[in-house]
C-alpha atoms as a PDB file:
ATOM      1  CA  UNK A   1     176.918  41.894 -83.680  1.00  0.00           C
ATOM      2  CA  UNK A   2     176.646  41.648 -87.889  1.00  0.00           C
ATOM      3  CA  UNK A   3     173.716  39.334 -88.652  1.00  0.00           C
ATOM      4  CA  UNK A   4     170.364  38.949 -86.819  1.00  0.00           C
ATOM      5  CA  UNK A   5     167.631  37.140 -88.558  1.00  0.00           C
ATOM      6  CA  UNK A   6     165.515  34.271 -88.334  1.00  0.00           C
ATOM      7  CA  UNK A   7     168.149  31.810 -90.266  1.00  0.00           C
ATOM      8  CA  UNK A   8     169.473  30.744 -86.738  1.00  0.00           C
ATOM      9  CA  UNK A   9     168.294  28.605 -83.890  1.00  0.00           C
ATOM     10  CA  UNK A  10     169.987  29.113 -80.538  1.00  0.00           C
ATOM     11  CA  UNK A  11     170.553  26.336 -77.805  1.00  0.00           C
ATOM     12  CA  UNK A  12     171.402  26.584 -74.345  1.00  0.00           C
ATOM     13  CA  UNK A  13     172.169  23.667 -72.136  1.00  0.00           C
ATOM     14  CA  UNK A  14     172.298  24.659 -68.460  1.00  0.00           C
ATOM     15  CA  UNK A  15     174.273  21.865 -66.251  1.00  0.00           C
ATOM     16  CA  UNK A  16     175.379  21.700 -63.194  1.00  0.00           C
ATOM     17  CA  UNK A  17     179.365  21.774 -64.012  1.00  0.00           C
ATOM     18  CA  UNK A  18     179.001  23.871 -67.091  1.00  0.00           C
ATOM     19  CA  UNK A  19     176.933  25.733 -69.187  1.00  0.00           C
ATOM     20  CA  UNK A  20     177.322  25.509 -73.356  1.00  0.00           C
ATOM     21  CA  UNK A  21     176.043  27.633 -75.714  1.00  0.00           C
ATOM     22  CA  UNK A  22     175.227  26.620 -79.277  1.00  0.00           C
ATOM     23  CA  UNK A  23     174.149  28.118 -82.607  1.00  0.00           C
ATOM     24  CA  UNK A  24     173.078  27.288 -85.655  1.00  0.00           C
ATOM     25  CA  UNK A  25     172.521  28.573 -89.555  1.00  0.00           C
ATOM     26  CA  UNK A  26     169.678  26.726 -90.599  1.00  0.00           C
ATOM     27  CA  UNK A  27     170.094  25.205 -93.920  1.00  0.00           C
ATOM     28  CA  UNK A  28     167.648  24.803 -97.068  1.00  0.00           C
ATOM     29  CA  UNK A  29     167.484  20.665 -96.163  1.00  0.00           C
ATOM     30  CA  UNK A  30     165.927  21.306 -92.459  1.00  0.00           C
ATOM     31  CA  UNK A  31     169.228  20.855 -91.387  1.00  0.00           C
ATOM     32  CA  UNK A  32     171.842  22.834 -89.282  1.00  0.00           C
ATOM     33  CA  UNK A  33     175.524  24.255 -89.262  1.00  0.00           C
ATOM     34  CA  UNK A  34     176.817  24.964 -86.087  1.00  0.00           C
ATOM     35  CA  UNK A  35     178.245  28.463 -86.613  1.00  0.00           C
ATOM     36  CA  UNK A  36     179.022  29.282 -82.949  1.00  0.00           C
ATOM     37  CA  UNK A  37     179.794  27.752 -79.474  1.00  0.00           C
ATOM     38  CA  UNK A  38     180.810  29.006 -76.287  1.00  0.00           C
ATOM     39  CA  UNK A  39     180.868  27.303 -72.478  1.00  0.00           C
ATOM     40  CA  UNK A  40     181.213  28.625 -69.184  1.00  0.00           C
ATOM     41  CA  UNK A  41     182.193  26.747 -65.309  1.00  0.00           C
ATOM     42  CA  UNK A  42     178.874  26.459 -64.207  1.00  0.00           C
ATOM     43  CA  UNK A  43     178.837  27.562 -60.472  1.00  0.00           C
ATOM     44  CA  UNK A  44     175.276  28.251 -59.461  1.00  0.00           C
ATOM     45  CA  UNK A  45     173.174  25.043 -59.970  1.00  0.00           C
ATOM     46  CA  UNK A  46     173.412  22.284 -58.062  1.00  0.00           C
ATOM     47  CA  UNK A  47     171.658  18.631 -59.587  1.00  0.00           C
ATOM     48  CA  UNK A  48     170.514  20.795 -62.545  1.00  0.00           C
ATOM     49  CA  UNK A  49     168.899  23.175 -60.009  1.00  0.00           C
ATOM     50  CA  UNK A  50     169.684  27.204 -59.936  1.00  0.00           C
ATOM     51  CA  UNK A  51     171.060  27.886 -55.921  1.00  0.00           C
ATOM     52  CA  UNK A  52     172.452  30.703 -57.197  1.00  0.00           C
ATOM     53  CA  UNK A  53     170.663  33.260 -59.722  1.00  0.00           C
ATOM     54  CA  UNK A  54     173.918  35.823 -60.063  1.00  0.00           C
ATOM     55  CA  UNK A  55     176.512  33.320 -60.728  1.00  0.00           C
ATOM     56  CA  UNK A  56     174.375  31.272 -63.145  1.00  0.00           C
ATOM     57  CA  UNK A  57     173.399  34.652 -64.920  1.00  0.00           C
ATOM     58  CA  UNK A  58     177.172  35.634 -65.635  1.00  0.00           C
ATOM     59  CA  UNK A  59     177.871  32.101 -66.592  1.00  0.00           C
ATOM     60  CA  UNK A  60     175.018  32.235 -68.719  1.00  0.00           C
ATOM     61  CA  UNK A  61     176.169  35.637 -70.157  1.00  0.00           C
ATOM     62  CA  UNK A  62     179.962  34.348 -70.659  1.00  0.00           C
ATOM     63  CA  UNK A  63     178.933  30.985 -72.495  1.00  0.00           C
ATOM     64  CA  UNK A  64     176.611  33.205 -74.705  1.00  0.00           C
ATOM     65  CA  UNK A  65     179.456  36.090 -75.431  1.00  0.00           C
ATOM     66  CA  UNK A  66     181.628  33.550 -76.712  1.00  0.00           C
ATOM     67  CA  UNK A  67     179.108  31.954 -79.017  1.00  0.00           C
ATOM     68  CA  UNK A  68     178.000  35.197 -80.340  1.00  0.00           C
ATOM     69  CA  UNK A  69     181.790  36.254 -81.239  1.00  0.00           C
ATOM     70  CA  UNK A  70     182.091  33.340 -82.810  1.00  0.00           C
ATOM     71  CA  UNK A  71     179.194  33.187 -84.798  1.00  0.00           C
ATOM     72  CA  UNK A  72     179.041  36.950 -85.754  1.00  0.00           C
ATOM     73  CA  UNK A  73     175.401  36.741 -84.080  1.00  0.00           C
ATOM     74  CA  UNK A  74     173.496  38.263 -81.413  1.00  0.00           C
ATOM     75  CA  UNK A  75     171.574  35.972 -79.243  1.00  0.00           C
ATOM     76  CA  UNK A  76     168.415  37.313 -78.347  1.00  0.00           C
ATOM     77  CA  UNK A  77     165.926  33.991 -78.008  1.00  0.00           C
ATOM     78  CA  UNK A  78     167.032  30.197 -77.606  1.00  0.00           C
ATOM     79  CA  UNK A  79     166.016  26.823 -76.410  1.00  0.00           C
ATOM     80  CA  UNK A  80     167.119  26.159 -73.076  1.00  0.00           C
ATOM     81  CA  UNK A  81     167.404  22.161 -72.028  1.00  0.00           C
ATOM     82  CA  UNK A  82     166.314  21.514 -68.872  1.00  0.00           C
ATOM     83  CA  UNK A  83     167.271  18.203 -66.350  1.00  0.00           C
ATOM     84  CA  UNK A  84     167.669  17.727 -62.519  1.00  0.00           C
ATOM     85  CA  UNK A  85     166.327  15.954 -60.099  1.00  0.00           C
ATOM     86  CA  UNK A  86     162.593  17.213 -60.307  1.00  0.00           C
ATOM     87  CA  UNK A  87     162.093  16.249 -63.339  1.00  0.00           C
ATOM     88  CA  UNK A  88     159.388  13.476 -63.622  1.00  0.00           C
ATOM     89  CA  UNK A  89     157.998  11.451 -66.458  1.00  0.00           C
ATOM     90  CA  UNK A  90     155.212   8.765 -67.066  1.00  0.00           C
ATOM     91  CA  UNK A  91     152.906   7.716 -69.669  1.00  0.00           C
ATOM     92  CA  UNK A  92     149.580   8.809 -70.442  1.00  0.00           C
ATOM     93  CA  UNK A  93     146.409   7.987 -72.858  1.00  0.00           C
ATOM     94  CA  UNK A  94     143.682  10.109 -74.376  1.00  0.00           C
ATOM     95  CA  UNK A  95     140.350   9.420 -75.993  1.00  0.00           C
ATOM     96  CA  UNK A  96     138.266  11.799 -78.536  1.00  0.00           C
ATOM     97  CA  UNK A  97     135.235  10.634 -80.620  1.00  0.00           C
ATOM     98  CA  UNK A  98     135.501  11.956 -84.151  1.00  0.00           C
ATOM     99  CA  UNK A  99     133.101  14.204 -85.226  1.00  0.00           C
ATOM    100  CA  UNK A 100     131.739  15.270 -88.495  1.00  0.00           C
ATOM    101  CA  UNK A 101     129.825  13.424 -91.361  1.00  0.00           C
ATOM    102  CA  UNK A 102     133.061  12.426 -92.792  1.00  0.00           C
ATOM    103  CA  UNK A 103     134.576  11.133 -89.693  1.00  0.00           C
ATOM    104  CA  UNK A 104     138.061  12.104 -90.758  1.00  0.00           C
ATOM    105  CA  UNK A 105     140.871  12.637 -88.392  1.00  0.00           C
ATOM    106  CA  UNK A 106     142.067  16.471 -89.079  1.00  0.00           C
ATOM    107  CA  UNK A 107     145.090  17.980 -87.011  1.00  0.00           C
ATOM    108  CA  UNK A 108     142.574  19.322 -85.014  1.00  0.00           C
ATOM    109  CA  UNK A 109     141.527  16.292 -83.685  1.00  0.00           C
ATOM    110  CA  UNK A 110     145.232  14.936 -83.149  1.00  0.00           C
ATOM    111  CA  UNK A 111     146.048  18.234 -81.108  1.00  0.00           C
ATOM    112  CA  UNK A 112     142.198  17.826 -79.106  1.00  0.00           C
ATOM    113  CA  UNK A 113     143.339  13.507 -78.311  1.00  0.00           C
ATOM    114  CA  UNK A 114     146.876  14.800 -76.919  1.00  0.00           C
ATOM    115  CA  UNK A 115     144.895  17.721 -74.876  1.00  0.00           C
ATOM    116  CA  UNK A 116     143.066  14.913 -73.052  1.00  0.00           C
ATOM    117  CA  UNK A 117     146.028  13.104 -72.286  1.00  0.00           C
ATOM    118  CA  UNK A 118     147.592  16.149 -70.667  1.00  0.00           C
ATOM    119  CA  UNK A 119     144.469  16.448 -68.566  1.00  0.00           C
ATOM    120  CA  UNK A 120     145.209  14.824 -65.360  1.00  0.00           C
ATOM    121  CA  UNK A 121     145.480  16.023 -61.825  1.00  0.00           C
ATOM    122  CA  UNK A 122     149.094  17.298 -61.178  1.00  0.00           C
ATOM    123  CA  UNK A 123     150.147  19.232 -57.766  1.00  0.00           C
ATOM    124  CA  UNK A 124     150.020  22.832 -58.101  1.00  0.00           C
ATOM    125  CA  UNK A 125     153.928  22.805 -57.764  1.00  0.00           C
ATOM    126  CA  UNK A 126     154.593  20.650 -60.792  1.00  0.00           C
ATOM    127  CA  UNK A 127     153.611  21.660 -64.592  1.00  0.00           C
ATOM    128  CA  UNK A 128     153.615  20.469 -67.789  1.00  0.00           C
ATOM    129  CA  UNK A 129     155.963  20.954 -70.784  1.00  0.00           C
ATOM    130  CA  UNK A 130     156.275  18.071 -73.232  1.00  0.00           C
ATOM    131  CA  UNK A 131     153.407  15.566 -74.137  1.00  0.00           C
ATOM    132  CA  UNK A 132     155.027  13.658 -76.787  1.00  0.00           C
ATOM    133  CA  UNK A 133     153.053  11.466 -78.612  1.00  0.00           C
ATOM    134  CA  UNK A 134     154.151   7.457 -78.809  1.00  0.00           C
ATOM    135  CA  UNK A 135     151.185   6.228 -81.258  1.00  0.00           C
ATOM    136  CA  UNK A 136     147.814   6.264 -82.128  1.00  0.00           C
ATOM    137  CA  UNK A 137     144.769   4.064 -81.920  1.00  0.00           C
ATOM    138  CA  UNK A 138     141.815   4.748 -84.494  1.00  0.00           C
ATOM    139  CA  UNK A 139     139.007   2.547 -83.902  1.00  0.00           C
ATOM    140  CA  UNK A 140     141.140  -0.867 -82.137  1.00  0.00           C
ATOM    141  CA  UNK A 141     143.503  -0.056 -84.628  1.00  0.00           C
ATOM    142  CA  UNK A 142     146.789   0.314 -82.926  1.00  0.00           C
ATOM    143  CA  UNK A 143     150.844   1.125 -83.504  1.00  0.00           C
ATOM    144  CA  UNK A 144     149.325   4.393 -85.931  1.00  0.00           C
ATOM    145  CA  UNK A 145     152.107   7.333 -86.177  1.00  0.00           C
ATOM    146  CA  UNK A 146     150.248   9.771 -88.311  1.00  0.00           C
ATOM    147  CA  UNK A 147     146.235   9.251 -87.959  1.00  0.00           C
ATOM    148  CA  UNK A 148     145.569  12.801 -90.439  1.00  0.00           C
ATOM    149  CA  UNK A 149     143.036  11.735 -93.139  1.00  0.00           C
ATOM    150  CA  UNK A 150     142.088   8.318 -92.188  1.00  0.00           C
ATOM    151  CA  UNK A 151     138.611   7.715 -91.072  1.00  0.00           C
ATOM    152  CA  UNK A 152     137.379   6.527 -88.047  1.00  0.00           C
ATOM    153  CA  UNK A 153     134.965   7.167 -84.951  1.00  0.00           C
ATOM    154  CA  UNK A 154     136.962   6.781 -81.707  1.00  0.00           C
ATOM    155  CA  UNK A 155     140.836   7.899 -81.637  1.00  0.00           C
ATOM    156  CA  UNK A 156     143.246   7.286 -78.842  1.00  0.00           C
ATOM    157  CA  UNK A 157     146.409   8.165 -78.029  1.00  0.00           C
ATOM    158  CA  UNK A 158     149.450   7.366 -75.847  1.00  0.00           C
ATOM    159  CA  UNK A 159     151.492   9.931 -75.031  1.00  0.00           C
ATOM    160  CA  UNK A 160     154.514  10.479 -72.723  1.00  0.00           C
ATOM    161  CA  UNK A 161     154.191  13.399 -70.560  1.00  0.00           C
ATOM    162  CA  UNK A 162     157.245  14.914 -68.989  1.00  0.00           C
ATOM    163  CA  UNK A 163     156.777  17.146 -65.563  1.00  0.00           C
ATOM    164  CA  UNK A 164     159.260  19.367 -63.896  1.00  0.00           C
ATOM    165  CA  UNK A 165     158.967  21.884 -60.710  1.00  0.00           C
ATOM    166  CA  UNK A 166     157.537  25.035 -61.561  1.00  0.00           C
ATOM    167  CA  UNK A 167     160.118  26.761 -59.031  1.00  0.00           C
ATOM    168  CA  UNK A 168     163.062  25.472 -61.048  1.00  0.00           C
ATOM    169  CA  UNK A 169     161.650  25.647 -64.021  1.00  0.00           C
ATOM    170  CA  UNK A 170     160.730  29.295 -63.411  1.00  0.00           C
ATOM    171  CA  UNK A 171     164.369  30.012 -61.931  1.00  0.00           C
ATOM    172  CA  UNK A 172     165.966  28.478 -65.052  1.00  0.00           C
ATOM    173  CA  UNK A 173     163.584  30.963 -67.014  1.00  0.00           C
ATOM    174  CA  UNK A 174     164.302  33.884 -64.585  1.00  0.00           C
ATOM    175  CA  UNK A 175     168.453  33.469 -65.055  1.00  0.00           C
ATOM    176  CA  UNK A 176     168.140  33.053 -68.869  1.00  0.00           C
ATOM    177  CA  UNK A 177     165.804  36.382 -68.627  1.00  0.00           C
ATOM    178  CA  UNK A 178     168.473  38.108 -66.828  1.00  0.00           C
ATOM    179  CA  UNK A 179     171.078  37.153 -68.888  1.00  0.00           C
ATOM    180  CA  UNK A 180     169.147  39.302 -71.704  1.00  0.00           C
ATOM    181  CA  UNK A 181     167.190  36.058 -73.631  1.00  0.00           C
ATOM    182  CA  UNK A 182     163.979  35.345 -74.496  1.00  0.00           C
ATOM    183  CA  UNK A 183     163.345  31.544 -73.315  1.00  0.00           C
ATOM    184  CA  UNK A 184     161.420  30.128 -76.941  1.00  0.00           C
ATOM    185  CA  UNK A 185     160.947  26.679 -75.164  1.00  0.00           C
ATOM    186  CA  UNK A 186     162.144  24.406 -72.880  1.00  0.00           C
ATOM    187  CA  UNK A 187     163.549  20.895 -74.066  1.00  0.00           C
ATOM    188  CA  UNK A 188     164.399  17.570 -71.851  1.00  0.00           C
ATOM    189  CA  UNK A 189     167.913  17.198 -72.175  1.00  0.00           C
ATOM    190  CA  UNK A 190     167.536  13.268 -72.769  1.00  0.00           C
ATOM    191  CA  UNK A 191     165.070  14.078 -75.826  1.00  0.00           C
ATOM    192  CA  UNK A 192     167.403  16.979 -77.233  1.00  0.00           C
ATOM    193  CA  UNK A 193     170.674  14.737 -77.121  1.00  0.00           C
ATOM    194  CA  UNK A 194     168.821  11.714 -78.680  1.00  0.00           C
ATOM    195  CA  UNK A 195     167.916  13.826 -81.985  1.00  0.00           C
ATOM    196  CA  UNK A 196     171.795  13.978 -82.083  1.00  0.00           C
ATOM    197  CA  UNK A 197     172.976  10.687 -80.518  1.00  0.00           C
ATOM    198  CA  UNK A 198     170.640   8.176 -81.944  1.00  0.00           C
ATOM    199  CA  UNK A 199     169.666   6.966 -85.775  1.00  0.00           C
ATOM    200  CA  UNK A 200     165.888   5.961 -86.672  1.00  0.00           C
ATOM    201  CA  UNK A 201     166.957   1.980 -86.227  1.00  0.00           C
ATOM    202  CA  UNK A 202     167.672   2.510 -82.218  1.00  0.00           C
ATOM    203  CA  UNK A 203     164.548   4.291 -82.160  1.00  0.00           C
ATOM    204  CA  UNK A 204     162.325   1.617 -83.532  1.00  0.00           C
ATOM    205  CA  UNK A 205     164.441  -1.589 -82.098  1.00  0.00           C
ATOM    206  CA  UNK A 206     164.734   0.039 -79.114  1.00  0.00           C
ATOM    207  CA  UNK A 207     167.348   1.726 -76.973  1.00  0.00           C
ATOM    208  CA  UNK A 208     168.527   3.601 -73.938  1.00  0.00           C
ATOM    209  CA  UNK A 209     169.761   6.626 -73.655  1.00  0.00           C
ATOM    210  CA  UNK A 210     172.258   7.760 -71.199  1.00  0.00           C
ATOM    211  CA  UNK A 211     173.598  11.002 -70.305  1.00  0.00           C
ATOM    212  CA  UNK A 212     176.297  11.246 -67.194  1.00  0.00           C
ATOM    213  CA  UNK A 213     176.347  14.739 -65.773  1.00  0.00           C
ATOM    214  CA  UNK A 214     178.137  16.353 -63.747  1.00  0.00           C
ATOM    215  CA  UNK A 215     175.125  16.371 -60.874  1.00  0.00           C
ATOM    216  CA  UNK A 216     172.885  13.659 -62.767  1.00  0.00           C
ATOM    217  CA  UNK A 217     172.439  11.129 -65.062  1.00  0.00           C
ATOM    218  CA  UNK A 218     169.442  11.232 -67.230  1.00  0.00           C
ATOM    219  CA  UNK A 219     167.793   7.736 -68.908  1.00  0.00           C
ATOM    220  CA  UNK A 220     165.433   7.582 -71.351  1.00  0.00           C
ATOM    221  CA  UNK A 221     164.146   4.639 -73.239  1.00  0.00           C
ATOM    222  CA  UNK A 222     162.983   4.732 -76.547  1.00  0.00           C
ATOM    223  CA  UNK A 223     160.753   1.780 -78.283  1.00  0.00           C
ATOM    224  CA  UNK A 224     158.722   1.608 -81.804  1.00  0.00           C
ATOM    225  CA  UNK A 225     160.120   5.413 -82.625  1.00  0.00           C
ATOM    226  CA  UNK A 226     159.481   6.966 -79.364  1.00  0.00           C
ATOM    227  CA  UNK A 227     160.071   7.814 -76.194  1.00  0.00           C
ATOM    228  CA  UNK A 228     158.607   5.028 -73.646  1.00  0.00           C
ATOM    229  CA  UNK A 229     160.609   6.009 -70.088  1.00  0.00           C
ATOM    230  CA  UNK A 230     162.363   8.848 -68.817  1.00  0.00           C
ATOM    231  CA  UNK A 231     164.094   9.115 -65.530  1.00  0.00           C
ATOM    232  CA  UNK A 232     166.639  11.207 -63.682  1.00  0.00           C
ATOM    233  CA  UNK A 233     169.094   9.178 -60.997  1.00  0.00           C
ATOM    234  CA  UNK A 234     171.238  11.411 -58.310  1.00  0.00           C
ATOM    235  CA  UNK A 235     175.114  10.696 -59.548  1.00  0.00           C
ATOM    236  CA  UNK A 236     176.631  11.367 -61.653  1.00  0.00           C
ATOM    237  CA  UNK A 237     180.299  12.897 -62.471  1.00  0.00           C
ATOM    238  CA  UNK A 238     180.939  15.266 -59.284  1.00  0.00           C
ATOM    239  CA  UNK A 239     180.099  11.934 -57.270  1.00  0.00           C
ATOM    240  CA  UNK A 240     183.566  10.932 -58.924  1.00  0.00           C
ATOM    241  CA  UNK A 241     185.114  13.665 -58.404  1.00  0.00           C
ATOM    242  CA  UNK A 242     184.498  13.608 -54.698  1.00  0.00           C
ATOM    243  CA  UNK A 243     185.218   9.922 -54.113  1.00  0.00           C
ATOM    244  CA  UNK A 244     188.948  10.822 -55.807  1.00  0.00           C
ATOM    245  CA  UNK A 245     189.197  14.017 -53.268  1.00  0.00           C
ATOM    246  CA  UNK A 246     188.746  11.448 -50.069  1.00  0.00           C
ATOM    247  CA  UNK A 247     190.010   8.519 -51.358  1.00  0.00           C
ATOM    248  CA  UNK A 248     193.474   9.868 -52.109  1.00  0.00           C
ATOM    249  CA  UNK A 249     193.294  13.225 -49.987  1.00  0.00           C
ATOM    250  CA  UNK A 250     193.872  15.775 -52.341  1.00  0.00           C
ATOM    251  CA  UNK A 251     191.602  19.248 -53.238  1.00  0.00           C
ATOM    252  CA  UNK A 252     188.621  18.575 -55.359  1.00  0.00           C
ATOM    253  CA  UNK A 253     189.759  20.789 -57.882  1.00  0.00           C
ATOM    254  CA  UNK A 254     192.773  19.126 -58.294  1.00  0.00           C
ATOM    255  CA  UNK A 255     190.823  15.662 -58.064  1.00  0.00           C
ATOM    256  CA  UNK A 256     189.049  16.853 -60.964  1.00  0.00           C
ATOM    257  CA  UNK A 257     191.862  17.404 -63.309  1.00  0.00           C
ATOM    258  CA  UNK A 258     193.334  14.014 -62.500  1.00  0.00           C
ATOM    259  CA  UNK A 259     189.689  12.448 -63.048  1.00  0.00           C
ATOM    260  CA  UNK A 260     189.929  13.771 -66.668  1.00  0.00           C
ATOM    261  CA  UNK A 261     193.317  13.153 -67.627  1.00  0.00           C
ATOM    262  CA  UNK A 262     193.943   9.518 -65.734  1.00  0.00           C
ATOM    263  CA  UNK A 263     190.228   8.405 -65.087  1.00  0.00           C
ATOM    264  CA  UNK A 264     189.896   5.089 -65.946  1.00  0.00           C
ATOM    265  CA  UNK A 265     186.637   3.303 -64.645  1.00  0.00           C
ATOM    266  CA  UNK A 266     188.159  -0.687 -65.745  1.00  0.00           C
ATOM    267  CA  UNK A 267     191.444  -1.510 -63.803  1.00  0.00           C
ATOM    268  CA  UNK A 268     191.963  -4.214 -66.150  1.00  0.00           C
ATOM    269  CA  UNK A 269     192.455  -1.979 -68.780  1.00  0.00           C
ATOM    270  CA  UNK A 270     195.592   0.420 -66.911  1.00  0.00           C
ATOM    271  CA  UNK A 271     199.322  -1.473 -67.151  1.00  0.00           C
ATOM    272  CA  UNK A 272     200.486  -2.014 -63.990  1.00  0.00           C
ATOM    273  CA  UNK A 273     203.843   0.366 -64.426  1.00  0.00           C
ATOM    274  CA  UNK A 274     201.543   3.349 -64.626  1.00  0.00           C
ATOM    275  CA  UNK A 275     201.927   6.397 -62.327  1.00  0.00           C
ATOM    276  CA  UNK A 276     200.172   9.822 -61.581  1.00  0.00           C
ATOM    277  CA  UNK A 277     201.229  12.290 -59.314  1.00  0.00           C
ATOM    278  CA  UNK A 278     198.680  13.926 -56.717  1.00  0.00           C
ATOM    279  CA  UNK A 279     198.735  17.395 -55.165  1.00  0.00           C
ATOM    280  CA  UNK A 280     198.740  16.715 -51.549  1.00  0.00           C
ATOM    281  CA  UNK A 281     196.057  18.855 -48.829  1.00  0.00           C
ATOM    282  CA  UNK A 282     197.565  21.727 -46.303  1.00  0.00           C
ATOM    283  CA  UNK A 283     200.402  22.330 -48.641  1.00  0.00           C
ATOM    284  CA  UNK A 284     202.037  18.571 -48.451  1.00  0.00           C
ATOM    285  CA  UNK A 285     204.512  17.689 -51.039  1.00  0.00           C
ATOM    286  CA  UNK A 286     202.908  15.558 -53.723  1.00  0.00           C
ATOM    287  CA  UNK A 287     203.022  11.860 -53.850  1.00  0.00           C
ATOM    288  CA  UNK A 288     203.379   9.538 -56.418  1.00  0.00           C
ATOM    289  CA  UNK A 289     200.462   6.291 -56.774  1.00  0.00           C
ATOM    290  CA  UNK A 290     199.886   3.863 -58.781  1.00  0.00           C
ATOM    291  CA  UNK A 291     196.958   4.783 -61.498  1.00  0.00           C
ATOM    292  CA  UNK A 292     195.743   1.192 -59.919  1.00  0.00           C
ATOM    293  CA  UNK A 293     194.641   2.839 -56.955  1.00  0.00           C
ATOM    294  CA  UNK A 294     193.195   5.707 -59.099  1.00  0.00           C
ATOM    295  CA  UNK A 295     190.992   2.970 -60.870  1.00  0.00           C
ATOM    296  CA  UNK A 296     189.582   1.352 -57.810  1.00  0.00           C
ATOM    297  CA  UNK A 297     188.331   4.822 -56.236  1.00  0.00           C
ATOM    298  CA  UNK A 298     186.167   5.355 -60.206  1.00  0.00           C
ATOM    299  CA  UNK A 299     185.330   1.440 -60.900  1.00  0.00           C
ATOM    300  CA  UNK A 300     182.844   0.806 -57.475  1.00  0.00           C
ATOM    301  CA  UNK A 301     181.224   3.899 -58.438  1.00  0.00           C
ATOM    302  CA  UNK A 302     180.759   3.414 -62.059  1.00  0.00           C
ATOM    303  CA  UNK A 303     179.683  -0.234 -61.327  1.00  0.00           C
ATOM    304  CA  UNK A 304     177.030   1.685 -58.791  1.00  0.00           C
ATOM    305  CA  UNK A 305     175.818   4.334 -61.546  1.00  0.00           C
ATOM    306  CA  UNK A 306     174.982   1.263 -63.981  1.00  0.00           C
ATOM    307  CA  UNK A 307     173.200  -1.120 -61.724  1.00  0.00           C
ATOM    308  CA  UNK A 308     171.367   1.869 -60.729  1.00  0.00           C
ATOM    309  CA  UNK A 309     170.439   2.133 -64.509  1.00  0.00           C
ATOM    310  CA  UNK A 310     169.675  -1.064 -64.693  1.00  0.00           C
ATOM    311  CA  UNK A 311     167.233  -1.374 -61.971  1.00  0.00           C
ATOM    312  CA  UNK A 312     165.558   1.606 -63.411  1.00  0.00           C
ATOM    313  CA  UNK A 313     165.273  -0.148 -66.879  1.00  0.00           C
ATOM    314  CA  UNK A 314     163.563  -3.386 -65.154  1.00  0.00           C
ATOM    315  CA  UNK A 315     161.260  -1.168 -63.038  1.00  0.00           C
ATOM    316  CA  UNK A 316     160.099  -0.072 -66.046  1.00  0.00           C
ATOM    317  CA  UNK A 317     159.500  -3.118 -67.651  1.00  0.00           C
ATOM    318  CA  UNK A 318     162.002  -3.138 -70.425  1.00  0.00           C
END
């Protein structure tokens, strides 16, 4: 390809029904222009977990082709976002006295107070790969973002630490490998689509974030500026496809065209002339429903996807 510098930042977001490929020309404001994106049928992951190393490596390797010809680019490292089922997150605090006549905080001792929160006891199967600090506390003085330069002799910290399984997280890294990249880090998918999705006031009134996959949904909960809850529930948009596939017998991959083109999740909101045609199984003529019957196979579902949320919100206290 033309270009290859250090100007751009690759993503890759590896999901169970697809896998995208972004990148971006940084600009002289911090900022980014997408210059390049390319997606692929994801076929070899299952609840954002690889079953499948060859067929998620091509898809990997299509979804990056078609970036890089856009882009005039050649891909060689990114930032792969990771989600499934094993991921796990939960809160955390750390303590450090400050040392030193001064008793300033330096980044030093920010970096050491986050260390001890990451040192707990996980199973040998499970590892680390965000801490991400919530706020501060420098002497009983609490809700600090930044403690660097203020003085003190005893700073805490709470910080949310996000787990995943160190088979799928090595998997993901293997396929990526494969596919010819260099894995620079890996990013929670709810943290990486809140930078995009959500504006500094959400942040510090407070707000959920929601992302409906095709095997999962992701949650996270963000409160005072940061993140306070993450979780990952087990539906999420094949469950829909499915449920269309029994409920009005037809082939899932035809169900899945008719969930994107009629899908409607509200019945109240579909006029009661409306029609859709669907492809019948063993080579049946089609028939012709009423998009009525189309909304109650997606509504019970939906409803089901949301009070799950919402018992997941009120489990975590918010």
């Amino acid at each position: 390809m033309g270009r290859k510098n250090d100007c751009f930042v690759v993503g890759l977001d590896i999901g169970t029904t697809k896998i995208c490929c972004s990148i971006g020309e940084k600009k002289s404001d911090d900022g980014l222009d997408i210059i390049g994106i390319g997606r692929s049928a994801s076929r070899g992951l299952r609840k954002g977990v690889v079953v499948n190393v060859d067929q998620t490596v091509e898809a990997l390797k299509s979804a990056v082709e078609e970036a890089e010809l856009m882009a005039g680019v050649s891909v060689e490292r990114a930032y792969v976002g990771v989600a499934g089922g094993h991921i796990k997150g939960f809160n955390s605090r750390g303590v450090i006295a400050i040392a030193g006549r001064e008793r300033e905080v330096s980044r030093d001792d920010v970096e050491r107070v986050i260390e001890s929160a990451r040192a707990i006891q996980l199973p040998a199967d499970r590892v680390i790969f965000h801490a991400v600090p919530q706020d501060f506390i420098l002497d009983e003085q609490d809700g600090i973002r930044d403690p660097v330069g203020m003085t003190g002799s005893r700073l805490e910290a709470n910080v949310h630490i996000v787990t995943g399984s160190v088979p799928s997280l090595s998997n993901i890294t293997n396929c990526v490998n494969r596919a010819g990249i260099e894995v620079v880090e890996m990013v929670l998918e709810q943290i990486a689509a809140s930078e995009s999705a959500l504006t500094h006031d959400e942040r510090e009134l407070g707000v959920a974030l929601v992302d409906i996959g095709g095997g999962t949904t992701d949650l996270a909960i963000f409160e005072r500026g940061a993140i306070c809850h993450t979780a990952v529930l087990p539906t999420g948009g094949d469950h829909f496809t499915n449920d269309i596939a029994v409920g009005l017998r037809t082939p899932i991959p035809e169900a899945e065209k008719i969930k994107i083109k009629y899908g409607c999740a509200l019945a109240s909101l579909v006029d009661d002339d409306q029609t859709i045609e669907v492809p019948s199984v063993g080579g049946r003529k089609p028939r012709v429903l009423s998009r009525h019957i189309l909304c109650e196979v997606l509504q019970p579902r939906t409803e089901e996807i949301f009070n799950l949320l919402q018992e997941e919100v009120a489990r975590a206290g918010y």
